[in-house]
Each structure stands twice: as C-alpha cells, then as structure tokens.
N, C-alpha and C. Protein backbone atom coordinates (compact mmCIF):
# COMPACT_ATOMS: atom_id res chain seq x y z
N UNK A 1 0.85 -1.18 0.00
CA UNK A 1 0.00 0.00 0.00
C UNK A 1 0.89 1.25 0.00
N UNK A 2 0.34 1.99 -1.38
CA UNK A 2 1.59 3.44 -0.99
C UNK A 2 1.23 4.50 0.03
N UNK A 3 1.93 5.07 0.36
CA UNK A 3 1.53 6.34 1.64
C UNK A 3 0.42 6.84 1.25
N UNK A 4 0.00 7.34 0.42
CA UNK A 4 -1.44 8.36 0.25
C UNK A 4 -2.74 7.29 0.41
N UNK A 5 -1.98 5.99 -0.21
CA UNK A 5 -3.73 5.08 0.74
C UNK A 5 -3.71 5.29 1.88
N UNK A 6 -2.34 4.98 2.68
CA UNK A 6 -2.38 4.80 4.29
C UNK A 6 -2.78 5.86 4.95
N UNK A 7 -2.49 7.15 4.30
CA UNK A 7 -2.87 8.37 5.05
C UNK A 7 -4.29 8.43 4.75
N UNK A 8 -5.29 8.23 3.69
CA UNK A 8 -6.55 8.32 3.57
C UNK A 8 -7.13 7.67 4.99
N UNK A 9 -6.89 5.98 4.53
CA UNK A 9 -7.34 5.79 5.19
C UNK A 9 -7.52 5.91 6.63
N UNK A 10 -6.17 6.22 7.05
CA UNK A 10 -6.20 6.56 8.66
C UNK A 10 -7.11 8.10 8.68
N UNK A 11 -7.17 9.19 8.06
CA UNK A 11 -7.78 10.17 7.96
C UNK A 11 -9.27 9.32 7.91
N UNK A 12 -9.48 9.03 7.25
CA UNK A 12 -11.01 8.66 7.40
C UNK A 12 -11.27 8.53 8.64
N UNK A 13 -10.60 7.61 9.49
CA UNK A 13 -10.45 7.07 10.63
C UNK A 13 -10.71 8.36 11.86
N UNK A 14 -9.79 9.09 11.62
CA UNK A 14 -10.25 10.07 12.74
C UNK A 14 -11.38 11.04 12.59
N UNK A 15 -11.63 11.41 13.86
CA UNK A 15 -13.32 12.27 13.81
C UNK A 15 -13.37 13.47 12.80
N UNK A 16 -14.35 14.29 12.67
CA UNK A 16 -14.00 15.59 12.12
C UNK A 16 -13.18 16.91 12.86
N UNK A 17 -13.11 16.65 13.89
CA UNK A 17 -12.34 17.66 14.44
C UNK A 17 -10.36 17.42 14.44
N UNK A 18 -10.81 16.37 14.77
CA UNK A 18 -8.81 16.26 14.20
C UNK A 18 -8.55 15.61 12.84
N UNK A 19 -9.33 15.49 12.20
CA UNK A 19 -9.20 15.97 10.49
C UNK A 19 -9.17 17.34 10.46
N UNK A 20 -9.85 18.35 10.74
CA UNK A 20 -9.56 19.46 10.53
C UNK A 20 -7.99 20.38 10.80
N UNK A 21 -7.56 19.67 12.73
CA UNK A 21 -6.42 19.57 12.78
C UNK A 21 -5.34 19.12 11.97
N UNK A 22 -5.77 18.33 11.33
CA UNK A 22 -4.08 17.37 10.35
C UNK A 22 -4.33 18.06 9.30
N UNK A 23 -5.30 18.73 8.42
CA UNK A 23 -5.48 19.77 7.43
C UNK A 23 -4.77 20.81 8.00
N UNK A 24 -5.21 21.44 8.83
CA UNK A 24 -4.06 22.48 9.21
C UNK A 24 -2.69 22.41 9.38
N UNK A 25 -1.96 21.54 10.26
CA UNK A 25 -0.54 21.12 9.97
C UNK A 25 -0.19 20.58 8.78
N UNK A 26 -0.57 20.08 7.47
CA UNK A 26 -0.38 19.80 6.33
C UNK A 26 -0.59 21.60 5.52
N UNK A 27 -1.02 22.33 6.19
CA UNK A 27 -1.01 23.25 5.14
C UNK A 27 0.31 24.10 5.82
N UNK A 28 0.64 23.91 7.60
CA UNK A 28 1.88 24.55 7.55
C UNK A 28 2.84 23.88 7.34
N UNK A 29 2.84 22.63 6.80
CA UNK A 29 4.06 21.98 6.54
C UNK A 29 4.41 22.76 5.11
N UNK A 30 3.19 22.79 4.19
CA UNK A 30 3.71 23.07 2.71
C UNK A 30 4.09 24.79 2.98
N UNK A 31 3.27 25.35 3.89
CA UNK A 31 3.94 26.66 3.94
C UNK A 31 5.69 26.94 4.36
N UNK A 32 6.01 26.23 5.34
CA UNK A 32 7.08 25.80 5.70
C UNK A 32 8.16 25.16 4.11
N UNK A 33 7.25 24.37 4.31
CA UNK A 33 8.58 23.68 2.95
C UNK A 33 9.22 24.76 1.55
N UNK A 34 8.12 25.48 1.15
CA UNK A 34 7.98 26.39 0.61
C UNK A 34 8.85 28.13 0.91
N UNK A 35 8.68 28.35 2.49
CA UNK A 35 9.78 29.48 2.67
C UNK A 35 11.07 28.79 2.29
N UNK A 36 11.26 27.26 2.85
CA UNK A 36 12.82 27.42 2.53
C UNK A 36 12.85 26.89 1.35
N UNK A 37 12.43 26.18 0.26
CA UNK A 37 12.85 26.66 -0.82
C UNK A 37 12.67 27.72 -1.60
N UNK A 38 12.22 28.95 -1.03
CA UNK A 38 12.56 30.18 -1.41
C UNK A 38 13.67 30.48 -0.62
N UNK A 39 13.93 30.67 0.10
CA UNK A 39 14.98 30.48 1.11
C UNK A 39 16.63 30.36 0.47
N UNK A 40 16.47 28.97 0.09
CA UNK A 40 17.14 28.18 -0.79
C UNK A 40 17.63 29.19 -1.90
N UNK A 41 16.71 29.42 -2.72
CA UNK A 41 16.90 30.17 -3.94
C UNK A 41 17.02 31.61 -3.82
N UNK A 42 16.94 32.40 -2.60
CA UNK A 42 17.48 33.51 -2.19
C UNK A 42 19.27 33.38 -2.17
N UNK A 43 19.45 32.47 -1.54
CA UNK A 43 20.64 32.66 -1.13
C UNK A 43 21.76 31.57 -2.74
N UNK A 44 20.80 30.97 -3.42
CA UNK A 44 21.71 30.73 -4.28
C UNK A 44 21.89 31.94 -5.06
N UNK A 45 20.68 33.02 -5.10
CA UNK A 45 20.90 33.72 -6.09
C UNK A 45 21.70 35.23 -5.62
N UNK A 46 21.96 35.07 -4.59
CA UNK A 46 22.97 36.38 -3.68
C UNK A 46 24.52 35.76 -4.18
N UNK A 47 24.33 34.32 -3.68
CA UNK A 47 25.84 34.32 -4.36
C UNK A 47 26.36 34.08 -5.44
N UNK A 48 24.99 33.67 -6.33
CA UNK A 48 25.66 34.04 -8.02
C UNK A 48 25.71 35.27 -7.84
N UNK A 49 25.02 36.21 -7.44
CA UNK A 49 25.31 37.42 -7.51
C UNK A 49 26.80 38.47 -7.21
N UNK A 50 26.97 37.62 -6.35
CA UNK A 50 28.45 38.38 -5.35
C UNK A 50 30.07 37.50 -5.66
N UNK A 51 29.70 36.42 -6.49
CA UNK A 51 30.52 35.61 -7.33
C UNK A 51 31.54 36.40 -7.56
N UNK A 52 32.74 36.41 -7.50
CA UNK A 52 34.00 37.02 -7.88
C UNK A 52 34.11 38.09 -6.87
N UNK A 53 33.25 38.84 -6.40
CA UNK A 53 33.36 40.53 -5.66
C UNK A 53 33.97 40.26 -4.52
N UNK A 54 34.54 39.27 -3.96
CA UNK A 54 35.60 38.92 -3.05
C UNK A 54 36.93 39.37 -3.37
N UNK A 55 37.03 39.33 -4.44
CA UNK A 55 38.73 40.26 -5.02
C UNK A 55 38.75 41.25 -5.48
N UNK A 56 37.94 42.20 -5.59
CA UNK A 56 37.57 43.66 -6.54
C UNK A 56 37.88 44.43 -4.93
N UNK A 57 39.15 45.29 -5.01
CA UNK A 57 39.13 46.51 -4.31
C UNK A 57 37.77 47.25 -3.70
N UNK A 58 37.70 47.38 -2.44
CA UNK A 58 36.77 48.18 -1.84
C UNK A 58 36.46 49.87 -3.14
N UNK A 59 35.34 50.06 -2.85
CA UNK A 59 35.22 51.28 -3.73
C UNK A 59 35.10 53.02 -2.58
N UNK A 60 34.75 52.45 -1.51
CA UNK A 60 34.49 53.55 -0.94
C UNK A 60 35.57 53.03 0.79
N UNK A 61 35.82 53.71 1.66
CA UNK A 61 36.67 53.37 2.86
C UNK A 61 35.83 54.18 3.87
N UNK A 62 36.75 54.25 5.14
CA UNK A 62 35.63 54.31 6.22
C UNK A 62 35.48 56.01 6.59
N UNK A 63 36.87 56.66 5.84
CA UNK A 63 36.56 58.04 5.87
C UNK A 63 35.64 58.40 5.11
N UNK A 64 35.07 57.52 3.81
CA UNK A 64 33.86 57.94 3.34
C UNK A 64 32.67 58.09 4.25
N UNK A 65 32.53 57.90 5.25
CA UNK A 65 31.28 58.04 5.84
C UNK A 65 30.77 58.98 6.73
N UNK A 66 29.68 59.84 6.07
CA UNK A 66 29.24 60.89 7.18
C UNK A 66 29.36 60.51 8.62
N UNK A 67 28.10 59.73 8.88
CA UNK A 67 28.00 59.16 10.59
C UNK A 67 28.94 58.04 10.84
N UNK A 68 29.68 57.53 11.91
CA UNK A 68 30.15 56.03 12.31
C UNK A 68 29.38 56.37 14.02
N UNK A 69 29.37 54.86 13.51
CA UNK A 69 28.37 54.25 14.67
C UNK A 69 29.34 53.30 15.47
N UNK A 70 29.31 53.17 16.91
CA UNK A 70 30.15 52.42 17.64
C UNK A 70 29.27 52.02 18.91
C-alpha cells in the first residue's frame, strides 16, 4: 500500500475535528517547505550574484562616511 492510501485511510479514521487539525498542519508543513525553498533560492541567487566581488578593491573606505556608529 503506498503512503497516500495509508494516510486516507487513517484520515477517514479520525473524527471531524482532528481531520480538521491534520489539514491544518499539512497546510503549515507546505507553507514551511515552501519558505525554505525560497529560502534556498534567495541565497543561491545572492551568491551568483556576489561571485568574484571577493577580489575587486573596496570602492568607498571608512573616511567615506558621514556618521560612524560604535
């Protein structure tokens, strides 16, 4: 039996009120799964972004700055 029979059927199994419960944690699981593969693809796409800019000379230094904060 593959998982989605077993989960039916045990869902059938429980009352309507904790069916309603396991609907809700199934919808924050996919919400969940979902930030981090955005997540995921934030941060792959910062460091294609910043790819090489580890060796490129600073452009500005710290006398450039109106305020410093300490």
């Amino acid at each position: 039996m593959i998982i989605e029979e077993k989960l039916s059927e045990s869902i059938r199994k429980l009352p309507p009120s904790l069916q309603q419960e396991l609907l809700d944690f199934v919808e924050f699981l996919l919400i969940r799964a979902e930030r981090r593969e955005m997540g995921e693809w934030t941060d792959f796409s910062i460091t294609s972004a910043m790819q090489g800019m580890e060796d490129e000379e600073p452009i500005y230094t710290l006398d450039d700055l109106k305020v410093v904060f300490r």
